[in-house]
Protein backbone atom coordinates (compact mmCIF):
# COMPACT_ATOMS: atom_id res chain seq x y z
CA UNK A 1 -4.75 -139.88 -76.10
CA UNK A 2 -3.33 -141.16 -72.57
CA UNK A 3 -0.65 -143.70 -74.00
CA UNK A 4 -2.10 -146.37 -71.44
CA UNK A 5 -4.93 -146.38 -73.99
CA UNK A 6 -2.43 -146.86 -77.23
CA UNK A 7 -2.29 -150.77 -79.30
CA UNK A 8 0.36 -151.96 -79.70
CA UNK A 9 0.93 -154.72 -82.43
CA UNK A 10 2.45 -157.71 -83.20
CA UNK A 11 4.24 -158.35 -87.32
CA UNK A 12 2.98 -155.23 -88.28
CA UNK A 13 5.48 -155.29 -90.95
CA UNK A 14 2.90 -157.91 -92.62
CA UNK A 15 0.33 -154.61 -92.54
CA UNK A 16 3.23 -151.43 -92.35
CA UNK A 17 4.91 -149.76 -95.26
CA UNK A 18 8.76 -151.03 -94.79
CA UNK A 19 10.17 -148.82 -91.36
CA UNK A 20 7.32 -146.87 -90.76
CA UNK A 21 3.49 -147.61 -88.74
CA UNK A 22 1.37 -146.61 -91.63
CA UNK A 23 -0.83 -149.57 -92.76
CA UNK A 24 -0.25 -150.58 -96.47
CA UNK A 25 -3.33 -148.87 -98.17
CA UNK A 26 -5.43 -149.31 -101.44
CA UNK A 27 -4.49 -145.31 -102.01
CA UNK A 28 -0.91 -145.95 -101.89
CA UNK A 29 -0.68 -143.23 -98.71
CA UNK A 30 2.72 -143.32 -97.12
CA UNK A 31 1.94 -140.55 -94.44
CA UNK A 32 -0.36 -141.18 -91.25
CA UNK A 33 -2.13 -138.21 -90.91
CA UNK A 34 -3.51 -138.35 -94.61
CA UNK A 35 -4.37 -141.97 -94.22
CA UNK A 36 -6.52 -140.92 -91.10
CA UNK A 37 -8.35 -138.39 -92.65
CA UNK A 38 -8.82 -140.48 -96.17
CA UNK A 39 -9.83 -143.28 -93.98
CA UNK A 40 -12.07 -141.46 -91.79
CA UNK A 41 -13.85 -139.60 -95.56
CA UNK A 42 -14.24 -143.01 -97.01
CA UNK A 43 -15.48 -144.46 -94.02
CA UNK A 44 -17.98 -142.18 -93.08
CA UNK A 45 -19.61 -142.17 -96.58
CA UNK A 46 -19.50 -145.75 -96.74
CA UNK A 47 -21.56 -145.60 -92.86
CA UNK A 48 -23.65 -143.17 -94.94
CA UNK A 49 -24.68 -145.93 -96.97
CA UNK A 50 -25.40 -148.53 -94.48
CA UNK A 51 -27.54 -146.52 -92.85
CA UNK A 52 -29.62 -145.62 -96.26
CA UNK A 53 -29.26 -149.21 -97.31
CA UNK A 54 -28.11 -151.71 -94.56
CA UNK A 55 -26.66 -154.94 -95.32
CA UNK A 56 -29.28 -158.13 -94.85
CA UNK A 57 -27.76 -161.08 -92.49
CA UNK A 58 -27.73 -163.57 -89.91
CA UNK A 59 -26.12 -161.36 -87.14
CA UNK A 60 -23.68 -164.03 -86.68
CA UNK A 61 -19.73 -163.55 -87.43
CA UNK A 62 -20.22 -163.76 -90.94
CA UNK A 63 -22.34 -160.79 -90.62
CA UNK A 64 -19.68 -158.87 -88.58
CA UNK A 65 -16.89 -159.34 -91.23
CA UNK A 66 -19.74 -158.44 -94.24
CA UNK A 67 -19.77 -154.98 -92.49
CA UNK A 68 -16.35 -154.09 -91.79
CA UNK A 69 -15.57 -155.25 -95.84
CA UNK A 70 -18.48 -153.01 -96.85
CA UNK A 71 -16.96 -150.49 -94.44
CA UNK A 72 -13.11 -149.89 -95.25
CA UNK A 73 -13.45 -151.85 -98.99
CA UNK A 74 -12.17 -148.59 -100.33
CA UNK A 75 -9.14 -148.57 -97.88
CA UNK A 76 -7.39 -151.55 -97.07
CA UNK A 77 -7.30 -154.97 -99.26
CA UNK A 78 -8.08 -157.08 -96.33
CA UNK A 79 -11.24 -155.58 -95.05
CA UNK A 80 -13.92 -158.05 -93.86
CA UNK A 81 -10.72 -160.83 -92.90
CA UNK A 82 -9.54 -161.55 -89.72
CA UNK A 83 -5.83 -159.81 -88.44
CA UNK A 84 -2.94 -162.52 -88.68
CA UNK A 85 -1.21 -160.35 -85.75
CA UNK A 86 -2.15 -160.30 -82.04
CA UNK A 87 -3.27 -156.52 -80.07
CA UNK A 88 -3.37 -155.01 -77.01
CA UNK A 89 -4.57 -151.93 -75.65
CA UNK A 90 -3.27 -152.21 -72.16
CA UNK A 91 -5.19 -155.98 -72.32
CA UNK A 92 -4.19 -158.26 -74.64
CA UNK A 93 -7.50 -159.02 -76.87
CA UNK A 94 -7.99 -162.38 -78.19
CA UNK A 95 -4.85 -164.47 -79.56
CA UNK A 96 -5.08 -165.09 -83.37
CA UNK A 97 -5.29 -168.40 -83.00
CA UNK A 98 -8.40 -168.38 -81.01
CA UNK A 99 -10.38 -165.66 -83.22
CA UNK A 100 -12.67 -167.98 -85.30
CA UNK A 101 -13.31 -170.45 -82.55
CA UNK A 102 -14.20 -167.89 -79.86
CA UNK A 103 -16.09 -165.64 -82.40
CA UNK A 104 -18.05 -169.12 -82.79
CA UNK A 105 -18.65 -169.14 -79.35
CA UNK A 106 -19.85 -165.49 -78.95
CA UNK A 107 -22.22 -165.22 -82.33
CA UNK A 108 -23.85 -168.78 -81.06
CA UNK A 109 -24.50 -168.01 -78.09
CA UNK A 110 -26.84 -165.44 -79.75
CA UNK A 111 -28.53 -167.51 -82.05
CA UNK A 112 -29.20 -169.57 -78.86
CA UNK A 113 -31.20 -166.33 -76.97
CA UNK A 114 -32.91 -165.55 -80.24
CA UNK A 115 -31.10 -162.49 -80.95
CA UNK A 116 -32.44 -161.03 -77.71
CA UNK A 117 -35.90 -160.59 -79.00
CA UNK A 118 -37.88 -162.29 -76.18
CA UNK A 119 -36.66 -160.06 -73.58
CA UNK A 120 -38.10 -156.91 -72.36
CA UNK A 121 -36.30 -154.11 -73.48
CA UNK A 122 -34.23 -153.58 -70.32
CA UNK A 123 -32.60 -157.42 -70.77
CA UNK A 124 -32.11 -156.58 -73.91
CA UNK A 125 -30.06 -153.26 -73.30
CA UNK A 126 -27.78 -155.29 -70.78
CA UNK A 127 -27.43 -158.40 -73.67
CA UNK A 128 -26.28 -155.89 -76.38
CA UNK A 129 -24.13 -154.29 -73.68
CA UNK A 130 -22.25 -157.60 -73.04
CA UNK A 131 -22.53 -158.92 -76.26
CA UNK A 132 -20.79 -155.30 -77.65
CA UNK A 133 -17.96 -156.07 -74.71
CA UNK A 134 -17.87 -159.49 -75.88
CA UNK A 135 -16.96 -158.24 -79.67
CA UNK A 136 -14.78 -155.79 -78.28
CA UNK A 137 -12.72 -158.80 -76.65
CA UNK A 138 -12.52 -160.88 -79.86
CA UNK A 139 -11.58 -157.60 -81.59
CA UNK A 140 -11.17 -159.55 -85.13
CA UNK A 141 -9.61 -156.86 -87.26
CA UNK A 142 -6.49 -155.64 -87.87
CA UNK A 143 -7.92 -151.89 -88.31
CA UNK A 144 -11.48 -150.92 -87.68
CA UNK A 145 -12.84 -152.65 -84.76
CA UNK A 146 -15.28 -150.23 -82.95
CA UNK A 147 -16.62 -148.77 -86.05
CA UNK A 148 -17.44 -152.73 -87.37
CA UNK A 149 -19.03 -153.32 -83.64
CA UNK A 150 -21.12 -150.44 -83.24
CA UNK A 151 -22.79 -150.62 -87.10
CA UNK A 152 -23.43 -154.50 -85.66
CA UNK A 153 -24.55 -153.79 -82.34
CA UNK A 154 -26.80 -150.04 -83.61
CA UNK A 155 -28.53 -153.07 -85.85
CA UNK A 156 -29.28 -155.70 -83.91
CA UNK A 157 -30.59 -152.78 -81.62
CA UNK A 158 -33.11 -151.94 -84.03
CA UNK A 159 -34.48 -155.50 -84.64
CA UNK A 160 -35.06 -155.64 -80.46
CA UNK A 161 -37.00 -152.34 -80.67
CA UNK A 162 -34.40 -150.13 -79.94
CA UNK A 163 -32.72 -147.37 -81.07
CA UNK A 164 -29.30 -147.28 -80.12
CA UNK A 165 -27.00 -143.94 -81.48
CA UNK A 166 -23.40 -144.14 -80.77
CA UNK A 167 -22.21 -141.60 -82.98
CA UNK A 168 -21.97 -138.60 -80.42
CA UNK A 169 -19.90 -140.58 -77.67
CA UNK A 170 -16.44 -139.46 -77.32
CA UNK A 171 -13.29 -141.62 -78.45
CA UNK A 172 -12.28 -141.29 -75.32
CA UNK A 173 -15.28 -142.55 -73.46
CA UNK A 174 -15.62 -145.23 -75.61
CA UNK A 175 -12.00 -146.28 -74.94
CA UNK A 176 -12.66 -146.35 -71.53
CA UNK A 177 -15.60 -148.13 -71.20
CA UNK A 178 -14.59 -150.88 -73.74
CA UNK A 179 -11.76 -151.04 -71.74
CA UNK A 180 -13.35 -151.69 -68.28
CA UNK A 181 -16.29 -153.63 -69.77
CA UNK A 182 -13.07 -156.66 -70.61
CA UNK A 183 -12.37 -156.49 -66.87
CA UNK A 184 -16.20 -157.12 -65.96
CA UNK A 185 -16.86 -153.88 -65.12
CA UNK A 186 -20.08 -152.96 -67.40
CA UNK A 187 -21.37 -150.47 -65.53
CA UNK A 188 -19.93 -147.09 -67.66
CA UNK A 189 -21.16 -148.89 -70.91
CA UNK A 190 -24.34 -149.90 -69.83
CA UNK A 191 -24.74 -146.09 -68.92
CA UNK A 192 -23.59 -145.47 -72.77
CA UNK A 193 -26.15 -147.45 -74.09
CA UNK A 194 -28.76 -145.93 -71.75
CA UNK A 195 -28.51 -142.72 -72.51
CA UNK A 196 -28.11 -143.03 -75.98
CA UNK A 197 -30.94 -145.15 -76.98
CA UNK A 198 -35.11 -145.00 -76.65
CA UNK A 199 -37.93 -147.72 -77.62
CA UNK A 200 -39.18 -148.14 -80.72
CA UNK A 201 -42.52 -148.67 -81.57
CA UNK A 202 -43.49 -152.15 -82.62
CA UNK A 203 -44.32 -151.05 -86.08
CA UNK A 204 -41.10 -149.71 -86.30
CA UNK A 205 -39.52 -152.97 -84.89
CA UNK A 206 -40.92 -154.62 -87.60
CA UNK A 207 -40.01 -152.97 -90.28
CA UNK A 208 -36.14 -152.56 -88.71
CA UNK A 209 -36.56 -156.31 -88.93
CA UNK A 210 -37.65 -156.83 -92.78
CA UNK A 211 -34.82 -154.03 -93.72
CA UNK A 212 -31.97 -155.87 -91.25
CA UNK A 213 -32.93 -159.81 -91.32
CA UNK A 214 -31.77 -162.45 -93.67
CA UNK A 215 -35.27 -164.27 -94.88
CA UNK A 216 -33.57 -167.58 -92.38
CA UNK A 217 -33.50 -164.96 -89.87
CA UNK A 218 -36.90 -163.49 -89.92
CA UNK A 219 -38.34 -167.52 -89.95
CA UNK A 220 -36.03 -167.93 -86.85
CA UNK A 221 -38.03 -165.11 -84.85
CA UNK A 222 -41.28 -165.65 -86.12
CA UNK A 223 -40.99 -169.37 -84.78
């Protein structure tokens, strides 16, 4: 990876094994490389899951921290909380300090547009787009950001009609469209989303919206 792309991390000795990067780990795994690839095993079976059986929610933060807990439970102790230590990746995501209050702000704000769902599907693609750069800004976890974002964002997708599949995108591409997308630039991941997502049918909408929505949820949209 170009190192312009790498985090760096503030008190990562609260996360690290003592002298080393690797991130304290329910699987007591000292060494990097093996935590990547246990990671990555658990982690994928655990996305496995969610797909069979999705998690039911509001789509609000709550929601977003539900996932990654149901995502790297077998991993890390402090999956689904909030990082106590500030990131960068070239940009400096959003201060500690500021993560509950701005993640507020950003899961309100759609409540407020109805989770999208009165917009024509093109709206809708360009709302999921900023709302994923949004997420990507706030980046609330210490580990396991994009994979969190994209189970939240594939979701809320469905419930607007659309199918959105992020799984064959590159790391790379990803990085640098998440990356531009803080700057304002949206352009590369609205082309992301494009071409990896079609229309639904309604009575597949529907149904994405029983499986997906809390019951206070599916009340909000039918009013």
């Amino acid at each position: 990876m170009d190192n312009k792309y790498k985090y760096t991390y503030e008190k990562t000795a609260d996360y690290c094994y003592k002298d080393t990067d690797v991130l304290i780990n329910k699987l007591n795994i000292t060494n990097d490389e093996d935590l990547f690839n246990a990671e990555r095993e658990l982690v994928s079976l655990r996305t496995y899951e969610l797909n069979e059986k999705p998690l039911k929610g509001n789509f609000d933060f709550k929601y977003l921290k539900d996932i990654h807990k149901y995502l790297f439970q077998d991993v890390y102790r402090w999956a689904g909380d909030i990082r106590n230590c500030n990131i960068a990746k070239q940009d400096l995501f959003c201060l500690t300090e500021h993560i509950e209050s701005f993640g507020t702000d950003v899961f309100n704000k759609l409540k407020e547009e109805k989770y999208f769902v009165d917009y024509d599907n093109e709206t809708t693609l360009d709302k999921l787009v900023e709302l994923f750069a949004d997420i990507n800004a706030l980046h609330p976890f210490r580990e396991g950001n994009g994979r969190s974002q994209r189970v939240f964002i594939e979701s809320l997708a469905k419930i607007n009609g659309i199918n959105l599949d992020l799984t064959n995108v590159s790391k790379m591409d990803m990085i640098i469209a998440s990356h531009e997308s803080i700057n304002g630039d949206y352009k590369k991941l609205r082309d992301m989303f494009k071409n990896n997502s079609h229309d639904l049918s309604e009575e597949e909408r529907l149904e994405y919206i029983n499986i997906y929505c809390s019951d206070v949820i599916k009340h909000k949209l039918r009013s």
